[in-house]
N, C-alpha and C. Protein backbone atom coordinates (compact mmCIF):
# COMPACT_ATOMS: atom_id res chain seq x y z
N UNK A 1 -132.83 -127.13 56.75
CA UNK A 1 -131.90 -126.03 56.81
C UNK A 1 -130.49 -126.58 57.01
N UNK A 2 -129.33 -126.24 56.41
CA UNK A 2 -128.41 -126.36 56.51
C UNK A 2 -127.41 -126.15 58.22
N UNK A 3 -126.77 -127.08 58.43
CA UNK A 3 -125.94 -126.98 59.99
C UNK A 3 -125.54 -125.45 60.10
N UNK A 4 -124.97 -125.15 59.33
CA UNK A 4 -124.28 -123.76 59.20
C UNK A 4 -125.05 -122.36 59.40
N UNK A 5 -126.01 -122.58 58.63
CA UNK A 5 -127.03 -121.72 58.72
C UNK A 5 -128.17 -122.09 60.26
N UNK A 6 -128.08 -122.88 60.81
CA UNK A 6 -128.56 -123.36 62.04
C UNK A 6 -127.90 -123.16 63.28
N UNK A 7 -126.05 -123.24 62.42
CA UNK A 7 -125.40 -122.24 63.89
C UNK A 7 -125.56 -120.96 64.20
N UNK A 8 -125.44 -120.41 62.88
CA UNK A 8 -125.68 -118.74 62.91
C UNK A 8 -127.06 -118.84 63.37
N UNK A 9 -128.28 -119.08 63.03
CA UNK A 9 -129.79 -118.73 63.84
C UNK A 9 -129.83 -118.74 65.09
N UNK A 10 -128.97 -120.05 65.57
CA UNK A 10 -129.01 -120.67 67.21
C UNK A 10 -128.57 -119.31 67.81
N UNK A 11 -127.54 -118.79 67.36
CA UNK A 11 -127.47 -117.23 68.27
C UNK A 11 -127.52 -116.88 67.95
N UNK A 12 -129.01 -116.25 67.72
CA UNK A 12 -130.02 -114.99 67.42
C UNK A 12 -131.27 -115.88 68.34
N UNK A 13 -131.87 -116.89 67.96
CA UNK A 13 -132.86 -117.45 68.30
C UNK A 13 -132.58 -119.15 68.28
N UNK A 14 -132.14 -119.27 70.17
CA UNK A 14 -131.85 -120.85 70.32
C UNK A 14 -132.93 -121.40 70.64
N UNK A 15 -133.79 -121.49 71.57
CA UNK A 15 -134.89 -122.08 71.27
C UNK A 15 -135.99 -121.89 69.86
N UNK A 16 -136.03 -121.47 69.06
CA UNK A 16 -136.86 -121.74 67.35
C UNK A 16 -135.78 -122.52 67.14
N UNK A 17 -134.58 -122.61 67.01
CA UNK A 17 -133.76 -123.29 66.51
C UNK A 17 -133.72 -125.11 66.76
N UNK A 18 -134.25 -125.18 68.07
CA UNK A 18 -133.89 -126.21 69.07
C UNK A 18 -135.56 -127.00 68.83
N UNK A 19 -136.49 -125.85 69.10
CA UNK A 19 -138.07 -126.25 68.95
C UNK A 19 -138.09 -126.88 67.23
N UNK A 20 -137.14 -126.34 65.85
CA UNK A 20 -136.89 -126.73 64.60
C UNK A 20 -136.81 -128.38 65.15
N UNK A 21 -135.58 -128.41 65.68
CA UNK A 21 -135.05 -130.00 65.22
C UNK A 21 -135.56 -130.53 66.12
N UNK A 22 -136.52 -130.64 67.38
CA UNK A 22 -137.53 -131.81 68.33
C UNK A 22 -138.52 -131.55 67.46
N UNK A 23 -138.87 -130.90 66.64
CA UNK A 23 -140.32 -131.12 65.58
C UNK A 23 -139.85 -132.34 64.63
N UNK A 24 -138.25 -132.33 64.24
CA UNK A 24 -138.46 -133.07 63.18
C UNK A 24 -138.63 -134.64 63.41
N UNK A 25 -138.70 -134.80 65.06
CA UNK A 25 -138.84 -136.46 65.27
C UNK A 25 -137.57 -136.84 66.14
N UNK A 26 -137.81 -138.09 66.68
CA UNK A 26 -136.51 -138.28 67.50
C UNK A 26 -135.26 -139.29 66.46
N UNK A 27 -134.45 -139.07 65.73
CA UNK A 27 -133.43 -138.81 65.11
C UNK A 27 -131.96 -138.95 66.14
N UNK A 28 -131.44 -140.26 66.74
CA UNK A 28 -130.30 -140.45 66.78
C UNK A 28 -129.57 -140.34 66.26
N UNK A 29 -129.11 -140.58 64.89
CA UNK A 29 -128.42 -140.92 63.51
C UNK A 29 -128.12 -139.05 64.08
N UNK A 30 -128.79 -138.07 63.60
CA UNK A 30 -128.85 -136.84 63.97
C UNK A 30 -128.17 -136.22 65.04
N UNK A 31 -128.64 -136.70 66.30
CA UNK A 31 -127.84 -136.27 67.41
C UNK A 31 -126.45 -136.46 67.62
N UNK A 32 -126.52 -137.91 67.48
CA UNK A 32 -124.59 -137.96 67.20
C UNK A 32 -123.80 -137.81 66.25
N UNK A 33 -124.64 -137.58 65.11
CA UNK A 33 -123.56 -136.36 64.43
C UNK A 33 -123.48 -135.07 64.91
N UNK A 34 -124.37 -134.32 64.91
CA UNK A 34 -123.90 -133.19 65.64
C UNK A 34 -122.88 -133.27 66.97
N UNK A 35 -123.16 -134.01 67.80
CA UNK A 35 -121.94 -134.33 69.01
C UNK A 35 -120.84 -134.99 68.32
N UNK A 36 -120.26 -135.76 67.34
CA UNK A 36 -119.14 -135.98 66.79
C UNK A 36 -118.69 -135.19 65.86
N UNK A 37 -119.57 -133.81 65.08
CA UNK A 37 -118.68 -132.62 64.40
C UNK A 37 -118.33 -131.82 65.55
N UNK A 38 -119.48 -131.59 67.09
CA UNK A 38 -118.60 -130.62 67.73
C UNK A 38 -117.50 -130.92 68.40
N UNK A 39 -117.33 -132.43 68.41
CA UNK A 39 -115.89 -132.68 69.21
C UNK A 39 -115.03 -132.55 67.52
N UNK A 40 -115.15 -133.26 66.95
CA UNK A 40 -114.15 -132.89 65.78
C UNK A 40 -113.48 -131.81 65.50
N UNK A 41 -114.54 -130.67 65.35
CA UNK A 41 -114.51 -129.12 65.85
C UNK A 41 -113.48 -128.56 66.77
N UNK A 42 -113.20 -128.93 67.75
CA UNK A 42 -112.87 -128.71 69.04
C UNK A 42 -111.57 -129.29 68.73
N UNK A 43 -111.38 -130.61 68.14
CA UNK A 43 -110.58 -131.48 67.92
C UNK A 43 -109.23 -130.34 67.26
N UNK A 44 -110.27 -129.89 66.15
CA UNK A 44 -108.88 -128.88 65.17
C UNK A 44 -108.88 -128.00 66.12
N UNK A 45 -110.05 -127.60 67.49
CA UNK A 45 -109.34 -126.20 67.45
C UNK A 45 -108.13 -126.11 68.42
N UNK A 46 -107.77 -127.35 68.83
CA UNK A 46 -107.19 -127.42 70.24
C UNK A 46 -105.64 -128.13 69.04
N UNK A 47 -105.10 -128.23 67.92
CA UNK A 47 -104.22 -128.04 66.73
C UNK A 47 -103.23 -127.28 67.31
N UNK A 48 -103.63 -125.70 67.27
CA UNK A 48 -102.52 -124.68 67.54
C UNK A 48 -101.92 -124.75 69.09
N UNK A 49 -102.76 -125.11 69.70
CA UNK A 49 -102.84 -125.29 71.52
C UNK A 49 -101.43 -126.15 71.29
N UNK A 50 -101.44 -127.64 70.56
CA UNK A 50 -100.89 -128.56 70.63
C UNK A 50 -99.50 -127.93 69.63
N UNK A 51 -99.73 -127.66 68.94
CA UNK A 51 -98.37 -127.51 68.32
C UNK A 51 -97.47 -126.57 69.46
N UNK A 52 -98.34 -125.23 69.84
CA UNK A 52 -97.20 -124.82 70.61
C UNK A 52 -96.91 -125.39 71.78
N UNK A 53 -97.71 -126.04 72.79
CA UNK A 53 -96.90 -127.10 73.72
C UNK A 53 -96.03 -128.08 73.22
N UNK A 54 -96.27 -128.90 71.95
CA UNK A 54 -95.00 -129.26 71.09
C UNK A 54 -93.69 -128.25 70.96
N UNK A 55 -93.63 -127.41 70.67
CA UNK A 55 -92.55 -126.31 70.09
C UNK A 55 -91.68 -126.44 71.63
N UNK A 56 -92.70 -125.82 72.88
CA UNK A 56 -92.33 -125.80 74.35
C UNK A 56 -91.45 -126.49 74.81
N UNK A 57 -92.16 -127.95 74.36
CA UNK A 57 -91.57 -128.98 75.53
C UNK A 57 -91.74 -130.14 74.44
N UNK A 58 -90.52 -130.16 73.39
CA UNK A 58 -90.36 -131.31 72.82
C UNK A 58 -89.76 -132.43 72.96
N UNK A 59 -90.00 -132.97 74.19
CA UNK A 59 -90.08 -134.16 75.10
C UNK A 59 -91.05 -135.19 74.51
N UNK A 60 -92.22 -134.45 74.55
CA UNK A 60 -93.61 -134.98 73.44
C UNK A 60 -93.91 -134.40 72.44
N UNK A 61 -93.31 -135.04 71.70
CA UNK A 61 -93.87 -134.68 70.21
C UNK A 61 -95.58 -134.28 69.70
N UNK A 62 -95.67 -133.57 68.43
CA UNK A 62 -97.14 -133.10 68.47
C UNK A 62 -97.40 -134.25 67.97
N UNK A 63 -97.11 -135.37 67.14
CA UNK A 63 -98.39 -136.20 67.02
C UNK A 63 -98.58 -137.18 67.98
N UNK A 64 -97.80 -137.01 69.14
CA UNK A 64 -97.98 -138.06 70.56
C UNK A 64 -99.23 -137.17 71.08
N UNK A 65 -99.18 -135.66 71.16
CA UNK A 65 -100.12 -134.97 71.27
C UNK A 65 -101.27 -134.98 70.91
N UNK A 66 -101.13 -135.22 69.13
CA UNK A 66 -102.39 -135.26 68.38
C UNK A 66 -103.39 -136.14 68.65
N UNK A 67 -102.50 -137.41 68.84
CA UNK A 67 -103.01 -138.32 69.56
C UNK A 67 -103.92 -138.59 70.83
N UNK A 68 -103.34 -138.41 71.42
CA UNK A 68 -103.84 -137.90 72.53
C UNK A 68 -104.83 -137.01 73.06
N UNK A 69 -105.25 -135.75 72.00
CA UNK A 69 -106.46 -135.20 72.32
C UNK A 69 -107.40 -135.94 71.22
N UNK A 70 -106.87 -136.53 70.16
CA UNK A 70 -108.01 -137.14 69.61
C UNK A 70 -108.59 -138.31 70.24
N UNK A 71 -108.21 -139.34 70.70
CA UNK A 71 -108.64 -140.14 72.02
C UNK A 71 -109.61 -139.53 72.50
N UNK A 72 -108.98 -138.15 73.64
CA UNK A 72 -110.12 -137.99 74.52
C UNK A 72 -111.31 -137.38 73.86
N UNK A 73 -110.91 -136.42 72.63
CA UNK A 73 -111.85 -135.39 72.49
C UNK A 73 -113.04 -136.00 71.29
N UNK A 74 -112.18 -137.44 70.88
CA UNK A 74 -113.37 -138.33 69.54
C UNK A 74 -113.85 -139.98 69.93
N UNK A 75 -113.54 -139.75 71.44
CA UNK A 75 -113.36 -141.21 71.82
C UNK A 75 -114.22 -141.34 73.45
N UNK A 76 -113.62 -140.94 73.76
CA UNK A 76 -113.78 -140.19 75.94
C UNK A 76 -114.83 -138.90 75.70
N UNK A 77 -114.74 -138.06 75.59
CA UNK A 77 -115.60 -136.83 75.64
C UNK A 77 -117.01 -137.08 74.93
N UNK A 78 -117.63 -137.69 73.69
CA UNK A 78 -118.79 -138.37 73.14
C UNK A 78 -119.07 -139.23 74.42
N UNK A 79 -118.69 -140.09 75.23
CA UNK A 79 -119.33 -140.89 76.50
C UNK A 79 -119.36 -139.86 77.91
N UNK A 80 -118.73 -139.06 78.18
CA UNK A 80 -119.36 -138.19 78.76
C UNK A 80 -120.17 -137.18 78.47
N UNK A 81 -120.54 -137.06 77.42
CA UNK A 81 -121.60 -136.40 77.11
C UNK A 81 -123.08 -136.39 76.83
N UNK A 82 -122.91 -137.67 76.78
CA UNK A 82 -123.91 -138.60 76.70
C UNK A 82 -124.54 -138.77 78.69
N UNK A 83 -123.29 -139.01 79.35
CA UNK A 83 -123.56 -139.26 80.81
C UNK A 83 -124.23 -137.62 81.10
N UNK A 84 -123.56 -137.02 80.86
CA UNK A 84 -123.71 -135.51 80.83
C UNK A 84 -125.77 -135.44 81.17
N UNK A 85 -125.78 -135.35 79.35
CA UNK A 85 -127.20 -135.25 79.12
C UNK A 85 -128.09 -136.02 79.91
N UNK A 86 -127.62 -137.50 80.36
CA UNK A 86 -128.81 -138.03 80.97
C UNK A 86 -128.98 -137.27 82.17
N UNK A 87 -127.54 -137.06 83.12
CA UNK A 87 -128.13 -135.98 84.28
C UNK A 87 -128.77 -135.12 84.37
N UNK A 88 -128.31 -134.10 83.47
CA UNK A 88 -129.10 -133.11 83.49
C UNK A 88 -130.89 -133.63 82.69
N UNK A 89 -131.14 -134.39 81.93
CA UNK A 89 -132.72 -134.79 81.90
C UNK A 89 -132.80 -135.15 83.34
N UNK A 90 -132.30 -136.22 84.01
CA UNK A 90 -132.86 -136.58 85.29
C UNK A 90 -133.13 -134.92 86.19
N UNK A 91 -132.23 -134.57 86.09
CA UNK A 91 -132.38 -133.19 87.12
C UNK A 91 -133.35 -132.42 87.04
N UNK A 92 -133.53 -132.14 84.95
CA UNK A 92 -134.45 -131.24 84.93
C UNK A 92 -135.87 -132.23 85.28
N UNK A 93 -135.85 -133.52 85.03
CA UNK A 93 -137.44 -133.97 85.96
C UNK A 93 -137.36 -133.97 87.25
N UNK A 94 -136.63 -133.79 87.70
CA UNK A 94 -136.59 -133.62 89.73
C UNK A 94 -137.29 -132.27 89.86
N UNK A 95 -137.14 -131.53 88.96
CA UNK A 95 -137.60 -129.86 88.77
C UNK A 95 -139.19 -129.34 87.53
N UNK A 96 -139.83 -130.94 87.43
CA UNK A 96 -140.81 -130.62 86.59
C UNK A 96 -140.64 -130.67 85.42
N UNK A 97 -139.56 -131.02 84.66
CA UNK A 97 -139.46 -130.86 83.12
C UNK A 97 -140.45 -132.73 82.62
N UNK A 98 -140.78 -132.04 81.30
CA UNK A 98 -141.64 -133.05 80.71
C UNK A 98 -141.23 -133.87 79.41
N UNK A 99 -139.74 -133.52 79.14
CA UNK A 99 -139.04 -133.92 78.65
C UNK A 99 -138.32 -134.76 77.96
N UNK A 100 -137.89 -135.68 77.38
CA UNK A 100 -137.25 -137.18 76.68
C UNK A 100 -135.72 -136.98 76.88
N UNK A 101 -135.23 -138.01 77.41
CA UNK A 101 -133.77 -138.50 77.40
C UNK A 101 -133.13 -137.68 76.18
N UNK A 102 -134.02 -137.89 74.63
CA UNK A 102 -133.59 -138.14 73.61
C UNK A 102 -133.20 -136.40 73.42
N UNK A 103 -134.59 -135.38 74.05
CA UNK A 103 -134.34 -133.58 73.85
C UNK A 103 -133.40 -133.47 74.48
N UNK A 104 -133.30 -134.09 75.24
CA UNK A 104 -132.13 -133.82 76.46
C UNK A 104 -130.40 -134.01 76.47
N UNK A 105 -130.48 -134.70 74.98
CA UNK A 105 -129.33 -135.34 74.21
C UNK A 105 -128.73 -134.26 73.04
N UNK A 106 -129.75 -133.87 72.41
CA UNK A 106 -129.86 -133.32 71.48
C UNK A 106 -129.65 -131.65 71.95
N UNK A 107 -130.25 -131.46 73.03
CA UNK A 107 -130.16 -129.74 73.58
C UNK A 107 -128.23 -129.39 73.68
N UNK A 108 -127.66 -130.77 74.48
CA UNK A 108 -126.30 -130.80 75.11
C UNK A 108 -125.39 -130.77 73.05
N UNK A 109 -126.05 -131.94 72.34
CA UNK A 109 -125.01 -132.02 71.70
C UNK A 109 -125.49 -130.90 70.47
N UNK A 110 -126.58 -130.12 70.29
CA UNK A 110 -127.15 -129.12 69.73
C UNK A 110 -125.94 -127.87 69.83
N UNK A 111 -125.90 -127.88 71.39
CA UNK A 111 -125.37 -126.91 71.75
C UNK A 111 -123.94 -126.67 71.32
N UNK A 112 -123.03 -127.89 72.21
CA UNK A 112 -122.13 -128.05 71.34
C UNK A 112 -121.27 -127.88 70.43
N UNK A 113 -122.22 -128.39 69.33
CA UNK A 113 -121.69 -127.88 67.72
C UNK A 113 -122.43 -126.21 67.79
N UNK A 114 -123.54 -125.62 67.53
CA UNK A 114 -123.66 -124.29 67.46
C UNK A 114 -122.45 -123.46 68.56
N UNK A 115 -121.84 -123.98 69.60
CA UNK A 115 -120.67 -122.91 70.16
C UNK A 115 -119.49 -123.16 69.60
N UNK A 116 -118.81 -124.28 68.63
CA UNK A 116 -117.81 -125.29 68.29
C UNK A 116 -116.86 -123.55 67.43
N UNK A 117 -117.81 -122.77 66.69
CA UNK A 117 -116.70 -121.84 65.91
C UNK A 117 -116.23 -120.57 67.04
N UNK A 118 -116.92 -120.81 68.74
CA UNK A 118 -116.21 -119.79 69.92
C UNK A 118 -114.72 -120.88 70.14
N UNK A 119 -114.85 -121.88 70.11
CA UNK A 119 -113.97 -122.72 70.65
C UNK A 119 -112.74 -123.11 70.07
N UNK A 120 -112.93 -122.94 68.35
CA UNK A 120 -112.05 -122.67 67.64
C UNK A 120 -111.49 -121.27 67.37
N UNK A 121 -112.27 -120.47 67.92
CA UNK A 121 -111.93 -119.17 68.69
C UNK A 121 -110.68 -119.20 69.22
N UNK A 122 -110.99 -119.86 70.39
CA UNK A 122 -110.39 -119.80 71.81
C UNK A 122 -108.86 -120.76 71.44
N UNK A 123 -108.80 -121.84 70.89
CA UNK A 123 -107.65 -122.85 70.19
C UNK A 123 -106.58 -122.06 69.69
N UNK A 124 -107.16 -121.17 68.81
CA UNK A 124 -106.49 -120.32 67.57
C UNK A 124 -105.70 -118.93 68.73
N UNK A 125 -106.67 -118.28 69.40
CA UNK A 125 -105.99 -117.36 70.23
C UNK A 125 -105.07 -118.04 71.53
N UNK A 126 -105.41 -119.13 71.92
CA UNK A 126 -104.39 -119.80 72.50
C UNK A 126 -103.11 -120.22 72.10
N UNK A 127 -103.27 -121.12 70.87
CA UNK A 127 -102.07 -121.22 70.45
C UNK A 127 -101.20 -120.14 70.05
N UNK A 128 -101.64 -119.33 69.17
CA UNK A 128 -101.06 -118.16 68.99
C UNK A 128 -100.67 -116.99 69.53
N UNK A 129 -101.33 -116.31 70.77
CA UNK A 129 -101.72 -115.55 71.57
C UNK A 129 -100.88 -115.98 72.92
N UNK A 130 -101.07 -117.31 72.96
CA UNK A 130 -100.49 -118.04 74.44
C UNK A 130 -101.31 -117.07 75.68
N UNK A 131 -101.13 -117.95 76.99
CA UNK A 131 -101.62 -117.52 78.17
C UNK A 131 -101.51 -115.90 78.21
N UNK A 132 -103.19 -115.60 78.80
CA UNK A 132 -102.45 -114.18 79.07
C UNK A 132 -104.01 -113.64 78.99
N UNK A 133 -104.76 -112.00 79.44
CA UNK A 133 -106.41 -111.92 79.49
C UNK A 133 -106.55 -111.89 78.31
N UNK A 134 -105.88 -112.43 76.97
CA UNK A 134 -106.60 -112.65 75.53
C UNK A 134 -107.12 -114.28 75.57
N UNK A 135 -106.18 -114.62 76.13
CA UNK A 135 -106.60 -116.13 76.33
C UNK A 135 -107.93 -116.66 76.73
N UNK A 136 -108.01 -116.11 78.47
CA UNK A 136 -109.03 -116.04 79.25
C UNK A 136 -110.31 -115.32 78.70
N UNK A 137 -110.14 -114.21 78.44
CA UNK A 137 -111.49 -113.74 78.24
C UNK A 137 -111.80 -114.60 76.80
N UNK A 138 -111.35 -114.78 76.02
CA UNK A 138 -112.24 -115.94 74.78
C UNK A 138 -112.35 -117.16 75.13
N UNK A 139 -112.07 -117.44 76.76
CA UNK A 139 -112.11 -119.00 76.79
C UNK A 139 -113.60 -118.68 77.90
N UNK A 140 -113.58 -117.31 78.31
CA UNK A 140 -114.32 -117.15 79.44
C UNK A 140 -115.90 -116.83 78.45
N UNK A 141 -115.74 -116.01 77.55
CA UNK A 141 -117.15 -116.00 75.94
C UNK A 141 -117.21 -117.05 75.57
N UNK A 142 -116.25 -118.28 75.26
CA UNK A 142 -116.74 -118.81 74.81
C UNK A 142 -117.77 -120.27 75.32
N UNK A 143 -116.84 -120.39 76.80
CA UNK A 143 -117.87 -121.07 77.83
C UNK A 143 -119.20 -120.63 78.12
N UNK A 144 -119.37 -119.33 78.02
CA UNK A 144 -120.56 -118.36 78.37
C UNK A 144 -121.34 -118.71 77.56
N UNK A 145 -121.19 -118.51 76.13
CA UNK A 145 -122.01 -118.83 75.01
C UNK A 145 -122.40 -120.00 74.77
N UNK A 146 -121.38 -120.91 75.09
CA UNK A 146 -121.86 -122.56 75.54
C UNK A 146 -123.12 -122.67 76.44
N UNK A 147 -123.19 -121.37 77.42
CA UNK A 147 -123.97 -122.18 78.59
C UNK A 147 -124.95 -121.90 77.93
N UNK A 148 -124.99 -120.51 77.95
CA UNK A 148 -126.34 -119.58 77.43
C UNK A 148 -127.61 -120.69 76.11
N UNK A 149 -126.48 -121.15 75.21
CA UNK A 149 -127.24 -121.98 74.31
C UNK A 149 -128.01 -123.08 75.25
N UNK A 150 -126.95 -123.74 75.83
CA UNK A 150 -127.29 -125.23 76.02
C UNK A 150 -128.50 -124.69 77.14
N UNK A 151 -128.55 -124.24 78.01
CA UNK A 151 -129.46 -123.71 78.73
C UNK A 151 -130.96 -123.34 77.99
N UNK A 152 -130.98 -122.44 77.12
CA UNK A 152 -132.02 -122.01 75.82
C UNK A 152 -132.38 -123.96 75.82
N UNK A 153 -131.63 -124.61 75.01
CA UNK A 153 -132.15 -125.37 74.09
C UNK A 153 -132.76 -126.77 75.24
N UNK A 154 -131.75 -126.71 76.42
CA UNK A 154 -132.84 -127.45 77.34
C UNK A 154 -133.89 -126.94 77.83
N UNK A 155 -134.51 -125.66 78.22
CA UNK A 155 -135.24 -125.01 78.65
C UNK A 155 -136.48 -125.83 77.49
N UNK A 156 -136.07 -125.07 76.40
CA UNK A 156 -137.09 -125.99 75.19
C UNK A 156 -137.54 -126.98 75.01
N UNK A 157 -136.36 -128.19 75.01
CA UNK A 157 -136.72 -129.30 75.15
C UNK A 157 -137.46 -129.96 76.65
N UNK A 158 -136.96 -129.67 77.77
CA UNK A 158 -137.62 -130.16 79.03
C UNK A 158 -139.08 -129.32 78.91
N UNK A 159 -139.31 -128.32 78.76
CA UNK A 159 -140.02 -127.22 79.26
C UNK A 159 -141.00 -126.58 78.22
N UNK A 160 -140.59 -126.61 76.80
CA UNK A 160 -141.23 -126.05 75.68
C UNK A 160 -142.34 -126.76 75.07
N UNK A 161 -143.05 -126.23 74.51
CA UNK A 161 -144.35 -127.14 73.30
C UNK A 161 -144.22 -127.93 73.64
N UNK A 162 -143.37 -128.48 72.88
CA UNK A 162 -143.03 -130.36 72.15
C UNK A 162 -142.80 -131.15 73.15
N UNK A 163 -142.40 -130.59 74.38
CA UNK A 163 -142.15 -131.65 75.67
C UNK A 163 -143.39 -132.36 75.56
């Protein structure tokens, strides 16, 4: 099935979605692509964010900017996410999960990319919109929808069938 068509399913049905790709085998090559389109993702959506703090305070220019979130957000953010996932596997076995490092990788960076078009949401009404409860409440859905998945798709992986 196509990524696209796998984001749209993931919210309707995140675990079938999640139980799909731990059937198809453990697939690194896989996992970190999906965790390097959803930072990429994230990458454009945080664009408009940056141009208008450019416009603001052109002290720093936007491609000192551009820079700068691409670092953290294609460089720094892929290694904590990775640290990320192993905690939460360790945690969910402190709590009984039966789980692999590898579901546990895949649930975080699964998730991720299926929330990546709330987040370019949230970029686009930021930059444009600027501070203010338009801001917040799509930054506040779109964290929500983050959890809600990543939650589903570890539940699955620690806890489901295939564990």
């Amino acid at each position: 099935m196509a990524v696209t068509t796998d984001i749209v399913a993931a919210w309707r049905r995140p675990r079938a979605v999640m139980r799909r790709h731990l059937a198809q085998g453990v697939r690194e090559d896989r996992a970190l692509v999906y965790l390097m389109l959803a930072c990429g993702l994230v990458f454009v959506g945080q664009w408009p964010v940056l141009q208008r703090a450019a416009l603001a305070d052109p002290s720093t220019p936007l491609d000192a900017r551009l820079g700068g979130a691409l670092m953290g957000l294609l460089f720094i953010a892929p290694l904590a996410a990775y640290a990320l996932a192993a905690i939460t596997h360790l945690l969910a076995r402190a709590v009984g999960g039966r789980g692999t490092g590898y579901g546990a990788r895949l649930a975080l960076f699964w998730s991720l990319l299926a929330a990546s078009p709330l987040w370019l949401l949230y970029g686009l009404v930021t930059g444009l919109i600027g501070p203010g409860p338009a801001m917040t409440a799509t930054g506040a859905v779109a964290f929500a929808g983050f959890v809600v998945l990543w939650v589903a798709a570890l539940v699955e992986a620690e806890w489901g069938p295939m564990a």
